[in-house]
PDB file of N, CA and C in Angstrom:
ATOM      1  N   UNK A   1      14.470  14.434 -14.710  1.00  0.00           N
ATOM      2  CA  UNK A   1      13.693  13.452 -15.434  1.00  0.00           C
ATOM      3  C   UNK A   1      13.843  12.088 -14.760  1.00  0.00           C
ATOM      4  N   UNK A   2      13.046  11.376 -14.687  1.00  0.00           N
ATOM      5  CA  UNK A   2      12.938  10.051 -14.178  1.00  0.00           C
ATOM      6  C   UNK A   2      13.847   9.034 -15.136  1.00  0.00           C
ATOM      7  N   UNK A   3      14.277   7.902 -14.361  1.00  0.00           N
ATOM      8  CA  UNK A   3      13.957   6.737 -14.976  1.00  0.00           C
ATOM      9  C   UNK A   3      13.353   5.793 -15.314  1.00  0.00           C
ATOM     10  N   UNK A   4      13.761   5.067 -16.168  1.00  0.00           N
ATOM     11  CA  UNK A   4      12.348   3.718 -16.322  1.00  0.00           C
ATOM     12  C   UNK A   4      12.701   3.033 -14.818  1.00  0.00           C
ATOM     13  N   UNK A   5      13.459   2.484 -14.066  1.00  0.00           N
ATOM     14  CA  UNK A   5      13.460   2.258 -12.836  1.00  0.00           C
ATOM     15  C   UNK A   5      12.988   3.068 -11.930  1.00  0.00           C
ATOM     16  N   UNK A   6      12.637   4.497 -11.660  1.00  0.00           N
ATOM     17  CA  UNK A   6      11.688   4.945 -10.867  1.00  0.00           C
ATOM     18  C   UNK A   6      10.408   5.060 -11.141  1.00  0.00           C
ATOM     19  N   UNK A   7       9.901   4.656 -12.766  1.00  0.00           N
ATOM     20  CA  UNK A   7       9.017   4.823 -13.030  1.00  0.00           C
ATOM     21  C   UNK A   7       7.865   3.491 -12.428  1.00  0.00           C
ATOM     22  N   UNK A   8       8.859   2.165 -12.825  1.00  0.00           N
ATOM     23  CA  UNK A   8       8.568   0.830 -12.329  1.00  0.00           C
ATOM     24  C   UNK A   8       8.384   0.997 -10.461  1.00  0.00           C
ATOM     25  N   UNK A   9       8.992   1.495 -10.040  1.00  0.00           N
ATOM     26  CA  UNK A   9       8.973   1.845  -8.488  1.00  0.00           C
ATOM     27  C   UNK A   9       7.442   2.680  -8.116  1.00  0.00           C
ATOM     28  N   UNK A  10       7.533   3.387  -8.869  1.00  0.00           N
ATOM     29  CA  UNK A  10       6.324   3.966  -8.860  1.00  0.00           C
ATOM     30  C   UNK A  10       4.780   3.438  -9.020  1.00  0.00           C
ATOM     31  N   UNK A  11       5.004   2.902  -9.901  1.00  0.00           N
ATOM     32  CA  UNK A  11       3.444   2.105 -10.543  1.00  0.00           C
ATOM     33  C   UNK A  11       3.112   0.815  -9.490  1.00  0.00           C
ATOM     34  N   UNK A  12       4.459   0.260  -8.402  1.00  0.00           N
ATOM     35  CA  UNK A  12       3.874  -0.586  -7.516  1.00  0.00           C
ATOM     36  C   UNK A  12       2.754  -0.106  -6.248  1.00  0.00           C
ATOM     37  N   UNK A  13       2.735   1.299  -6.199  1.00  0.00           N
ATOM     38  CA  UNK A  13       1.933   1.178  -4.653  1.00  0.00           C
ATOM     39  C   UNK A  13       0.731   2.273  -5.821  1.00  0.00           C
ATOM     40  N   UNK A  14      -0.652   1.228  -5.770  1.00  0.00           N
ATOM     41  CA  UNK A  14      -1.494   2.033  -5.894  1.00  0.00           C
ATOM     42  C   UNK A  14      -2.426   3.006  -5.673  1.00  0.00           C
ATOM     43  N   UNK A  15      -2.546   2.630  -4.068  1.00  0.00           N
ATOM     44  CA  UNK A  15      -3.634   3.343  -3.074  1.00  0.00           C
ATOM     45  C   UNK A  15      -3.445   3.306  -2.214  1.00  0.00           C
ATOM     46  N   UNK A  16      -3.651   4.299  -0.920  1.00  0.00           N
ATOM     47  CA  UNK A  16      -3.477   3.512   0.223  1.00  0.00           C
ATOM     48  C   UNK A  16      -5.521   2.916   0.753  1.00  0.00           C
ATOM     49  N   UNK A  17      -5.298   2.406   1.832  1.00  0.00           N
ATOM     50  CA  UNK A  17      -6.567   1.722   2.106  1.00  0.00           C
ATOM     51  C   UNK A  17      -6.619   2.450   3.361  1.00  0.00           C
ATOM     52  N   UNK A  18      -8.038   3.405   3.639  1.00  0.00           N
ATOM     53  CA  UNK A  18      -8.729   3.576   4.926  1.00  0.00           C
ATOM     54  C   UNK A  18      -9.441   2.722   5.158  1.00  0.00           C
ATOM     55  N   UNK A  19      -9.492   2.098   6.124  1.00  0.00           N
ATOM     56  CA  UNK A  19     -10.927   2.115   6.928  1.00  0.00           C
ATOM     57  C   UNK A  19     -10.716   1.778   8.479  1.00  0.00           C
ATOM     58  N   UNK A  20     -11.315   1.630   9.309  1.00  0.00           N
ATOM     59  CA  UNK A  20     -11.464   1.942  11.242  1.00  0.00           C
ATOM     60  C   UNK A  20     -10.102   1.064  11.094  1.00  0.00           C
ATOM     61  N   UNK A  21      -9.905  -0.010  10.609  1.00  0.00           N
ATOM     62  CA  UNK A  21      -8.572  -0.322  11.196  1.00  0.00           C
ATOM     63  C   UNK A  21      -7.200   0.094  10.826  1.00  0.00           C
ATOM     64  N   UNK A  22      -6.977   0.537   9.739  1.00  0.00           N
ATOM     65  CA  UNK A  22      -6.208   1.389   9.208  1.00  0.00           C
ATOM     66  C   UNK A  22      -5.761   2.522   9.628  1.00  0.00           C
ATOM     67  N   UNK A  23      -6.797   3.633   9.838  1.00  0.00           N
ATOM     68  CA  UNK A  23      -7.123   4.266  10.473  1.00  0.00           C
ATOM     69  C   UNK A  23      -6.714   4.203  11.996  1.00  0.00           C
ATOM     70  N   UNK A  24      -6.512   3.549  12.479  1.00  0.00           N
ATOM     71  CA  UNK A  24      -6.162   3.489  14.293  1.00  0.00           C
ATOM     72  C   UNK A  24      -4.524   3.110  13.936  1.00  0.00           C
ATOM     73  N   UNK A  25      -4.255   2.102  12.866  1.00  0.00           N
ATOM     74  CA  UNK A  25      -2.939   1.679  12.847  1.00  0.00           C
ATOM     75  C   UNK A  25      -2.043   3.343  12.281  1.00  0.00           C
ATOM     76  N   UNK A  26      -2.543   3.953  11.876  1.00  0.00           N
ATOM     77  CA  UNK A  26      -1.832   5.497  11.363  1.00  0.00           C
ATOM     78  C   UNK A  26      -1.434   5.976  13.156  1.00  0.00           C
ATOM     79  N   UNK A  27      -1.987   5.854  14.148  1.00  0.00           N
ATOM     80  CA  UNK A  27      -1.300   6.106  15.817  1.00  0.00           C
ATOM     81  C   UNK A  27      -0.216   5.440  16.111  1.00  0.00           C
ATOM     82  N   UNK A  28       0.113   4.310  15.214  1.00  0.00           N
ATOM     83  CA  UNK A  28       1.064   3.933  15.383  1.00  0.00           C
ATOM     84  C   UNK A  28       2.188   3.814  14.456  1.00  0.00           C
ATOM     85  N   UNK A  29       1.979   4.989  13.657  1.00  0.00           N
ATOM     86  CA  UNK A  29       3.085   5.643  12.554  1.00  0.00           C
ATOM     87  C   UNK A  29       3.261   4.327  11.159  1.00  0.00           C
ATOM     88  N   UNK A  30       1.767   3.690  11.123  1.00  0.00           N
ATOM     89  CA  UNK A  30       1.848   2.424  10.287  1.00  0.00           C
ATOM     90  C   UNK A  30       0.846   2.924   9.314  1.00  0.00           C
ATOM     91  N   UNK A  31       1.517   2.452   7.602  1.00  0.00           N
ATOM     92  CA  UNK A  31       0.414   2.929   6.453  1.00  0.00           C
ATOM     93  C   UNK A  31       0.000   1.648   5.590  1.00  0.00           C
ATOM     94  N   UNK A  32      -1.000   1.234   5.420  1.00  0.00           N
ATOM     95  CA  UNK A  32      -1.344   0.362   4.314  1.00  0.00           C
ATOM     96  C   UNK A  32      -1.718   0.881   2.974  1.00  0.00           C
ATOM     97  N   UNK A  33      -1.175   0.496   1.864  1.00  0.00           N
ATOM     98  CA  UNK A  33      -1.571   0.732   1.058  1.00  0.00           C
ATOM     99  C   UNK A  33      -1.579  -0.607  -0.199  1.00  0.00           C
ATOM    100  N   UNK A  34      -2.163  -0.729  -1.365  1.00  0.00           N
ATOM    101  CA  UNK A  34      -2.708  -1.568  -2.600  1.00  0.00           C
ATOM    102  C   UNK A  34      -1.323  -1.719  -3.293  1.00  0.00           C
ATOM    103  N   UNK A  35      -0.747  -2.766  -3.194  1.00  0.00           N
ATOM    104  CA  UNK A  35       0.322  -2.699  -4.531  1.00  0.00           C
ATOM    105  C   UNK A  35       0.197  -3.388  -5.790  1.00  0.00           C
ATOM    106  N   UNK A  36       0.988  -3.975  -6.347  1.00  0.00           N
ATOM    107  CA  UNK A  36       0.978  -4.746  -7.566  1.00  0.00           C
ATOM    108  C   UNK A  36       1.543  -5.826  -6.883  1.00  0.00           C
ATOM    109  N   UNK A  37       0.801  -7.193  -7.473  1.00  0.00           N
ATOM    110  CA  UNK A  37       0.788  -8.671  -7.185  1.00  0.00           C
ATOM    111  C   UNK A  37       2.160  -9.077  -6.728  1.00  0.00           C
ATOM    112  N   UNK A  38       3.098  -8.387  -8.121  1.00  0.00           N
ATOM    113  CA  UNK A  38       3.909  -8.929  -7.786  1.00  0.00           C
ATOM    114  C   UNK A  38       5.181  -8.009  -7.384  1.00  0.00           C
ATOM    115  N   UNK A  39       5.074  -7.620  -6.548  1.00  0.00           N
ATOM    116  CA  UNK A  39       6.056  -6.807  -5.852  1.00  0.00           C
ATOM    117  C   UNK A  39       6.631  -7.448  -4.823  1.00  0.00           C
ATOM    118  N   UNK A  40       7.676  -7.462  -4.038  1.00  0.00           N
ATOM    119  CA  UNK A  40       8.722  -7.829  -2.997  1.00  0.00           C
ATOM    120  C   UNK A  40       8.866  -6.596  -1.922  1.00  0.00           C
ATOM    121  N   UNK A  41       8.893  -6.927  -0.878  1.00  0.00           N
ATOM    122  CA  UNK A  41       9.380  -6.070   0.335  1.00  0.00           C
ATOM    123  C   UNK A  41      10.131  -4.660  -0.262  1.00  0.00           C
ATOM    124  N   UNK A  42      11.240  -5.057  -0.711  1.00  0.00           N
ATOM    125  CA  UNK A  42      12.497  -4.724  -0.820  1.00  0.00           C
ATOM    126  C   UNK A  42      12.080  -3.317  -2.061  1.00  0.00           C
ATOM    127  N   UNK A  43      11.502  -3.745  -3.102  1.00  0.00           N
ATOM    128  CA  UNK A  43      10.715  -3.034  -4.289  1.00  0.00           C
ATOM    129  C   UNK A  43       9.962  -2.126  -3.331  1.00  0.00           C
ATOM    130  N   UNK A  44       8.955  -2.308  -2.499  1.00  0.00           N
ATOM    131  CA  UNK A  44       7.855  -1.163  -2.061  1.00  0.00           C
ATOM    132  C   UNK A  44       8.598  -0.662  -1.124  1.00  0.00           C
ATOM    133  N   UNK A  45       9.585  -1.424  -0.242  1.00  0.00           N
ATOM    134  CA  UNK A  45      10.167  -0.297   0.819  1.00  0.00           C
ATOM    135  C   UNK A  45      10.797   1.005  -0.322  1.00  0.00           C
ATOM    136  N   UNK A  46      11.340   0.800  -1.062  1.00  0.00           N
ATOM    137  CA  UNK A  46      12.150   1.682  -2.077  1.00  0.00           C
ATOM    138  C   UNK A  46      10.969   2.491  -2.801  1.00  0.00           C
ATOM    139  N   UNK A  47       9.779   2.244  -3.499  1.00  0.00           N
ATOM    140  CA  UNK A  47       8.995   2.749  -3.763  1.00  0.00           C
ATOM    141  C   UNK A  47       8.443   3.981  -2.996  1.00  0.00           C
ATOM    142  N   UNK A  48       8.252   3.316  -1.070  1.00  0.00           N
ATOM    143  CA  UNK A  48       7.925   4.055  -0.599  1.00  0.00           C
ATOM    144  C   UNK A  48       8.715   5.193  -0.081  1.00  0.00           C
ATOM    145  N   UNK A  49       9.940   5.276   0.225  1.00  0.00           N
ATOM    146  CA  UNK A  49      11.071   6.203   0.250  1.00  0.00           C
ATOM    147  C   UNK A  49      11.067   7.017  -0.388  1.00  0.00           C
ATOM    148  N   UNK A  50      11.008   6.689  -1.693  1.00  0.00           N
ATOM    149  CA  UNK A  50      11.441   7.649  -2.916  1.00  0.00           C
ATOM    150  C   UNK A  50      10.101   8.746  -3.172  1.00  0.00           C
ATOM    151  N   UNK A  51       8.329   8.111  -3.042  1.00  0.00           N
ATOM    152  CA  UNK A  51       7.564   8.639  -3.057  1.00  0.00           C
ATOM    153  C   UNK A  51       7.044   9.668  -2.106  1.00  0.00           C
ATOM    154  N   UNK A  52       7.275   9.409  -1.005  1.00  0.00           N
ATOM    155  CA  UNK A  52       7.061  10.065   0.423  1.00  0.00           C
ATOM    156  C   UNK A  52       8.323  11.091   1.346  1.00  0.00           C
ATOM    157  N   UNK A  53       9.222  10.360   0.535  1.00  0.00           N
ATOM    158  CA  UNK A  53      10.740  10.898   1.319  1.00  0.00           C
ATOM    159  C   UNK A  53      10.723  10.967   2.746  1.00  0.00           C
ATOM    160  N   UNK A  54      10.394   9.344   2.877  1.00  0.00           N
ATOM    161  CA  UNK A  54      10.643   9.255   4.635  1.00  0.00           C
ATOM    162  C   UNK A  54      11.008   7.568   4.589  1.00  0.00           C
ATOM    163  N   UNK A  55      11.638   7.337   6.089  1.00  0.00           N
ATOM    164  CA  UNK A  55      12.388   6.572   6.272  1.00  0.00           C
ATOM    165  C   UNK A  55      11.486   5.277   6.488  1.00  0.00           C
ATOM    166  N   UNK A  56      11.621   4.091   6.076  1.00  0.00           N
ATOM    167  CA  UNK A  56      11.014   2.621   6.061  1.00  0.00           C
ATOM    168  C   UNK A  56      11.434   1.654   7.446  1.00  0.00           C
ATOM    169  N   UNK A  57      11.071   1.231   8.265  1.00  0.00           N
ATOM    170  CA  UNK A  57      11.423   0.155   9.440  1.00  0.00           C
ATOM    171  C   UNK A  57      11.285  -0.880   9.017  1.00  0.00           C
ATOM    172  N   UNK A  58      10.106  -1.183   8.919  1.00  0.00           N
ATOM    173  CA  UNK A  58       9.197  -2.868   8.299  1.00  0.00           C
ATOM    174  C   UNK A  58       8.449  -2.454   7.465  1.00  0.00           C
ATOM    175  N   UNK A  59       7.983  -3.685   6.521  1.00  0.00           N
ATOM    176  CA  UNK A  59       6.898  -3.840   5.664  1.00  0.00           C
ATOM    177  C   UNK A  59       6.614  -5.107   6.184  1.00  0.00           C
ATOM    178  N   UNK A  60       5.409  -5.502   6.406  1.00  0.00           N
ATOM    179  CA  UNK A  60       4.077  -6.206   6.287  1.00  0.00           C
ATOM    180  C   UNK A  60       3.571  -6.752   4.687  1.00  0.00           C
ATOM    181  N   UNK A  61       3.260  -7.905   4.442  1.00  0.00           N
ATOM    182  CA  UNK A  61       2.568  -7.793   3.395  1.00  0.00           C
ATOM    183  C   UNK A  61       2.020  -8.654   3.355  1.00  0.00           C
ATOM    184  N   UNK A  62       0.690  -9.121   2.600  1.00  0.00           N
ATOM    185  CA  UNK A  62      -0.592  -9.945   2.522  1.00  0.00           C
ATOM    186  C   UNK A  62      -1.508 -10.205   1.126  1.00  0.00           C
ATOM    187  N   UNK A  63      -1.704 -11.198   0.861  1.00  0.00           N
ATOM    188  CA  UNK A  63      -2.726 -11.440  -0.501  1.00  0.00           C
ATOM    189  C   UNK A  63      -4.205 -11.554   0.056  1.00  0.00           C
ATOM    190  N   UNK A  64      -5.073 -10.957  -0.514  1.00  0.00           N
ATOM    191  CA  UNK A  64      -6.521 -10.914   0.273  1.00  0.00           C
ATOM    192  C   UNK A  64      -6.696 -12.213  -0.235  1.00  0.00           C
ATOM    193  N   UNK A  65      -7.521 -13.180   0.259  1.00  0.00           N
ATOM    194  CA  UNK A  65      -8.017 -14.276  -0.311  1.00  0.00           C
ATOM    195  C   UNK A  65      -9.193 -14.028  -1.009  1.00  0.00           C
ATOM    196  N   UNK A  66      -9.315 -15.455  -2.401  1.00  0.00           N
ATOM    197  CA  UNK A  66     -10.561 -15.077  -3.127  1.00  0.00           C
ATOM    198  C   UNK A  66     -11.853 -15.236  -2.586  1.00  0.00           C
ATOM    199  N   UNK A  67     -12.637 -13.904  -2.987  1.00  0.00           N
ATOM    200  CA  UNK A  67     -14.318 -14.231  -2.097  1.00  0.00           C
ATOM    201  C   UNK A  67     -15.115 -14.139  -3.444  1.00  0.00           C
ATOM    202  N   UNK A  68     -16.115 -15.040  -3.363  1.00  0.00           N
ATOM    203  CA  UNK A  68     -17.259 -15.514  -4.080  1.00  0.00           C
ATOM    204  C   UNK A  68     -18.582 -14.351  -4.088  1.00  0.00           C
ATOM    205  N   UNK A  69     -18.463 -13.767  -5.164  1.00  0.00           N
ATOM    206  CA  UNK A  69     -19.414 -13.127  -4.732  1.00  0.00           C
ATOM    207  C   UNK A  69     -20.777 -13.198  -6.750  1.00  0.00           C
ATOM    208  N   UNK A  70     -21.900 -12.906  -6.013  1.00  0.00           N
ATOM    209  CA  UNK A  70     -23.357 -13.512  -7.061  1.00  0.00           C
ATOM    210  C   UNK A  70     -23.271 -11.504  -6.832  1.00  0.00           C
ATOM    211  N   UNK A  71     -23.842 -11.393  -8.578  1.00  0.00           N
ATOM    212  CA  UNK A  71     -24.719 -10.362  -8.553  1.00  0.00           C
ATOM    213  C   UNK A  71     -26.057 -10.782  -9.637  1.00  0.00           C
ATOM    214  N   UNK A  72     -27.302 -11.031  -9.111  1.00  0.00           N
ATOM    215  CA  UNK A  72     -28.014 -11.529  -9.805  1.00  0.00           C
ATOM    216  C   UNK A  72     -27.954 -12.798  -9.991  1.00  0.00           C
ATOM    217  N   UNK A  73     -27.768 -13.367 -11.436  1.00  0.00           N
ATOM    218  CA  UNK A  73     -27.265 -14.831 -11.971  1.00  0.00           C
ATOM    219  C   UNK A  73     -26.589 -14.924 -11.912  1.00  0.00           C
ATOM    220  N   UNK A  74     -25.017 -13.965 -11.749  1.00  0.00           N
ATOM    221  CA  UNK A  74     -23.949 -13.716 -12.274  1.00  0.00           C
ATOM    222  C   UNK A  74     -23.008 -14.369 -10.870  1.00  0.00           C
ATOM    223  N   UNK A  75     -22.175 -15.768 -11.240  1.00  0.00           N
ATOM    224  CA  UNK A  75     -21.659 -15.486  -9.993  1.00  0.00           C
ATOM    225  C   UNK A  75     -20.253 -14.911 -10.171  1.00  0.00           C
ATOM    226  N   UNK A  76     -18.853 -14.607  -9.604  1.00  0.00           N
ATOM    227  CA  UNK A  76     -17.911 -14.943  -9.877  1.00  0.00           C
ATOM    228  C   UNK A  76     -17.250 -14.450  -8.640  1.00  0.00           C
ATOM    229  N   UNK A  77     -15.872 -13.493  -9.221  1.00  0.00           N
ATOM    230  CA  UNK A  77     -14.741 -13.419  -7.686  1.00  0.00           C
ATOM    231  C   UNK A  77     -14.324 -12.177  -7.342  1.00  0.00           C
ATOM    232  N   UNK A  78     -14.547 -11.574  -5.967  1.00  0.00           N
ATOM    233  CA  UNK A  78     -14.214 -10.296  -5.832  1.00  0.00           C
ATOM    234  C   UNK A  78     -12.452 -10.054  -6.464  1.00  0.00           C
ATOM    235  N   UNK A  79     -12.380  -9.049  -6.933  1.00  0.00           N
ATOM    236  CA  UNK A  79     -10.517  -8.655  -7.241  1.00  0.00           C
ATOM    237  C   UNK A  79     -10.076  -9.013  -6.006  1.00  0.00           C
ATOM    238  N   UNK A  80      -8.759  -9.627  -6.651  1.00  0.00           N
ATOM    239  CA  UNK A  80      -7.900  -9.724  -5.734  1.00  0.00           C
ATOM    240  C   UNK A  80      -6.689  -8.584  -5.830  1.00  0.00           C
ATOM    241  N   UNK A  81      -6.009  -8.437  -4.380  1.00  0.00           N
ATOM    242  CA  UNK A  81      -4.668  -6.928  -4.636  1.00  0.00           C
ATOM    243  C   UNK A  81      -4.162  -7.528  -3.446  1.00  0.00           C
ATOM    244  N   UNK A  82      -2.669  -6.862  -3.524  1.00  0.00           N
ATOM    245  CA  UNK A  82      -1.716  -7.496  -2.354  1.00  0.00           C
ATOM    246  C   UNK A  82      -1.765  -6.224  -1.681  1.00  0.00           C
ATOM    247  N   UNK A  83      -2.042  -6.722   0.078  1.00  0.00           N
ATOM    248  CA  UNK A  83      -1.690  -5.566   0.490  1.00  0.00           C
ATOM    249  C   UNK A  83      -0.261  -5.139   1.769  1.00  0.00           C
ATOM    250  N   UNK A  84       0.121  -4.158   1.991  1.00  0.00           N
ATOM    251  CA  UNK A  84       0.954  -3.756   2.065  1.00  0.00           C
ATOM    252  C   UNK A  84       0.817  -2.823   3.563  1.00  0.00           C
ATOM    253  N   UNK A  85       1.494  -3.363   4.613  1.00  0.00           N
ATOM    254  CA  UNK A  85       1.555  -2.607   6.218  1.00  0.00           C
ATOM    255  C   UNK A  85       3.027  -2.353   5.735  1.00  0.00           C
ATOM    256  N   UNK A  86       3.042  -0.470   6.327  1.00  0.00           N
ATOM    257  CA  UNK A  86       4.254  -0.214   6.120  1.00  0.00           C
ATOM    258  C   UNK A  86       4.641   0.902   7.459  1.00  0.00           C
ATOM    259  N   UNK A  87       5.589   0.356   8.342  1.00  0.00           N
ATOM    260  CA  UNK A  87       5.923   1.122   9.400  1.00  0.00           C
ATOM    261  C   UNK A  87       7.085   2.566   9.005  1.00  0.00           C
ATOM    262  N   UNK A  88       6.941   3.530   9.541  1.00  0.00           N
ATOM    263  CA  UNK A  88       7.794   4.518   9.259  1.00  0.00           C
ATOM    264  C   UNK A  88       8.616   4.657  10.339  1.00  0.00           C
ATOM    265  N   UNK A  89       9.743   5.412  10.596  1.00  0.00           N
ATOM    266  CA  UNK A  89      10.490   5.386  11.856  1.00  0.00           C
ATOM    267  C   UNK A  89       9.920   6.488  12.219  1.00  0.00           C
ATOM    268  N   UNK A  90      10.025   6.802  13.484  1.00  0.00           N
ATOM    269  CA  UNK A  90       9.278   7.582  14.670  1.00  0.00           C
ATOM    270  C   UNK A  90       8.850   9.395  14.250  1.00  0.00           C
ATOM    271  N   UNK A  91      10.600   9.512  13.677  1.00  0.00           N
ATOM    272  CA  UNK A  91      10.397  11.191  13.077  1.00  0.00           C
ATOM    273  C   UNK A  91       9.578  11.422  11.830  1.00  0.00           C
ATOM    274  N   UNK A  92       9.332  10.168  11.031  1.00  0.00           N
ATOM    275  CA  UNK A  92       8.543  10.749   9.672  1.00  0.00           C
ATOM    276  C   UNK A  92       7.017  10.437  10.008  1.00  0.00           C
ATOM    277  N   UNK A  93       6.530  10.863   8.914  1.00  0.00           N
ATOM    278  CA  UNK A  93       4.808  10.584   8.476  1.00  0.00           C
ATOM    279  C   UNK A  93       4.394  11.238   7.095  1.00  0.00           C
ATOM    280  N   UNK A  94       3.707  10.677   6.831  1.00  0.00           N
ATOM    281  CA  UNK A  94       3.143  10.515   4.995  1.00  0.00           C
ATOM    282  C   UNK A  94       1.757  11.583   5.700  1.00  0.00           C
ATOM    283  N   UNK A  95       1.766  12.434   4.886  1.00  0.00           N
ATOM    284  CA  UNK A  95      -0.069  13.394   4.733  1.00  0.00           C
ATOM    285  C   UNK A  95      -0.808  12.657   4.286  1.00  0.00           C
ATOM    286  N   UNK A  96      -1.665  11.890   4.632  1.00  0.00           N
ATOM    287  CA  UNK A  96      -2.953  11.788   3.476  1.00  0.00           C
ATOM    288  C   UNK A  96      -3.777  12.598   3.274  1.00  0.00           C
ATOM    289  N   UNK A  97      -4.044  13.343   3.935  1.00  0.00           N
ATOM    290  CA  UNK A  97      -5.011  14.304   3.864  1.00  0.00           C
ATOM    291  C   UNK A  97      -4.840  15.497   4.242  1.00  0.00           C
ATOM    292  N   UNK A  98      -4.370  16.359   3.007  1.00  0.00           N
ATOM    293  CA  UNK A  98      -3.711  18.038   3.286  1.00  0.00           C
ATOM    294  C   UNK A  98      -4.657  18.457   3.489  1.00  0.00           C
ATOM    295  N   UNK A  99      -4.328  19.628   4.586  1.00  0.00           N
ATOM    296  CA  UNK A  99      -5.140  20.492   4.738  1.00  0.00           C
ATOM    297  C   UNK A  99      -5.298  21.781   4.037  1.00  0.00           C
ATOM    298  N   UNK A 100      -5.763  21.700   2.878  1.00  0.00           N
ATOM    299  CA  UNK A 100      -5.650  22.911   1.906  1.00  0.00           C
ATOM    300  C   UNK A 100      -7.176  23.534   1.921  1.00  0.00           C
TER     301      UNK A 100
END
């Protein structure tokens, strides 16, 4: 059974993020993924350990800045999410995509 401390560990990394650049950074054994605002290095390296069961080097991390965006009349602000470069050491790697 879990704890409420792995549970909190858990609920920080929400998604990871594809796209072409992401994507090329996975050749270099590097994963981005969506966390919660307010998370610390130290919190998602542990998050990510415990979820993946592989070993952490660096974390990276970044706040997207706010963009303005109109739909119609409507103006307001795309979501904002912190995101998260996370290097693995050489022997591990995370599946994203099983081959089942």
């Amino acid at each position: 059974m879990l704890k409420d401390q792995d549970h909190s560990l858990i609920d920080l990394i929400h998604k990871p993020i594809l796209t072409d650049k992401t994507t090329r950074l996975l050749e270099d054994n590097q994963y981005c993924f969506t966390v919660k605002k307010n998370a610390n290095k130290n919190d998602i390296k542990k998050a990510v350990e415990k979820l993946f069961n592989v070993r952490v080097i660096n974390i990276n991390t970044l706040m997207k800045p706010k963009k303005k965006r109109t739909v119609g009349k409507f103006t307001g602000t795309r979501t904002l999410f912190k995101k998260a470069i996370v290097k693995l050491h050489p022997s591990d790697q995370i599946t994203l995509f099983p081959e089942n």
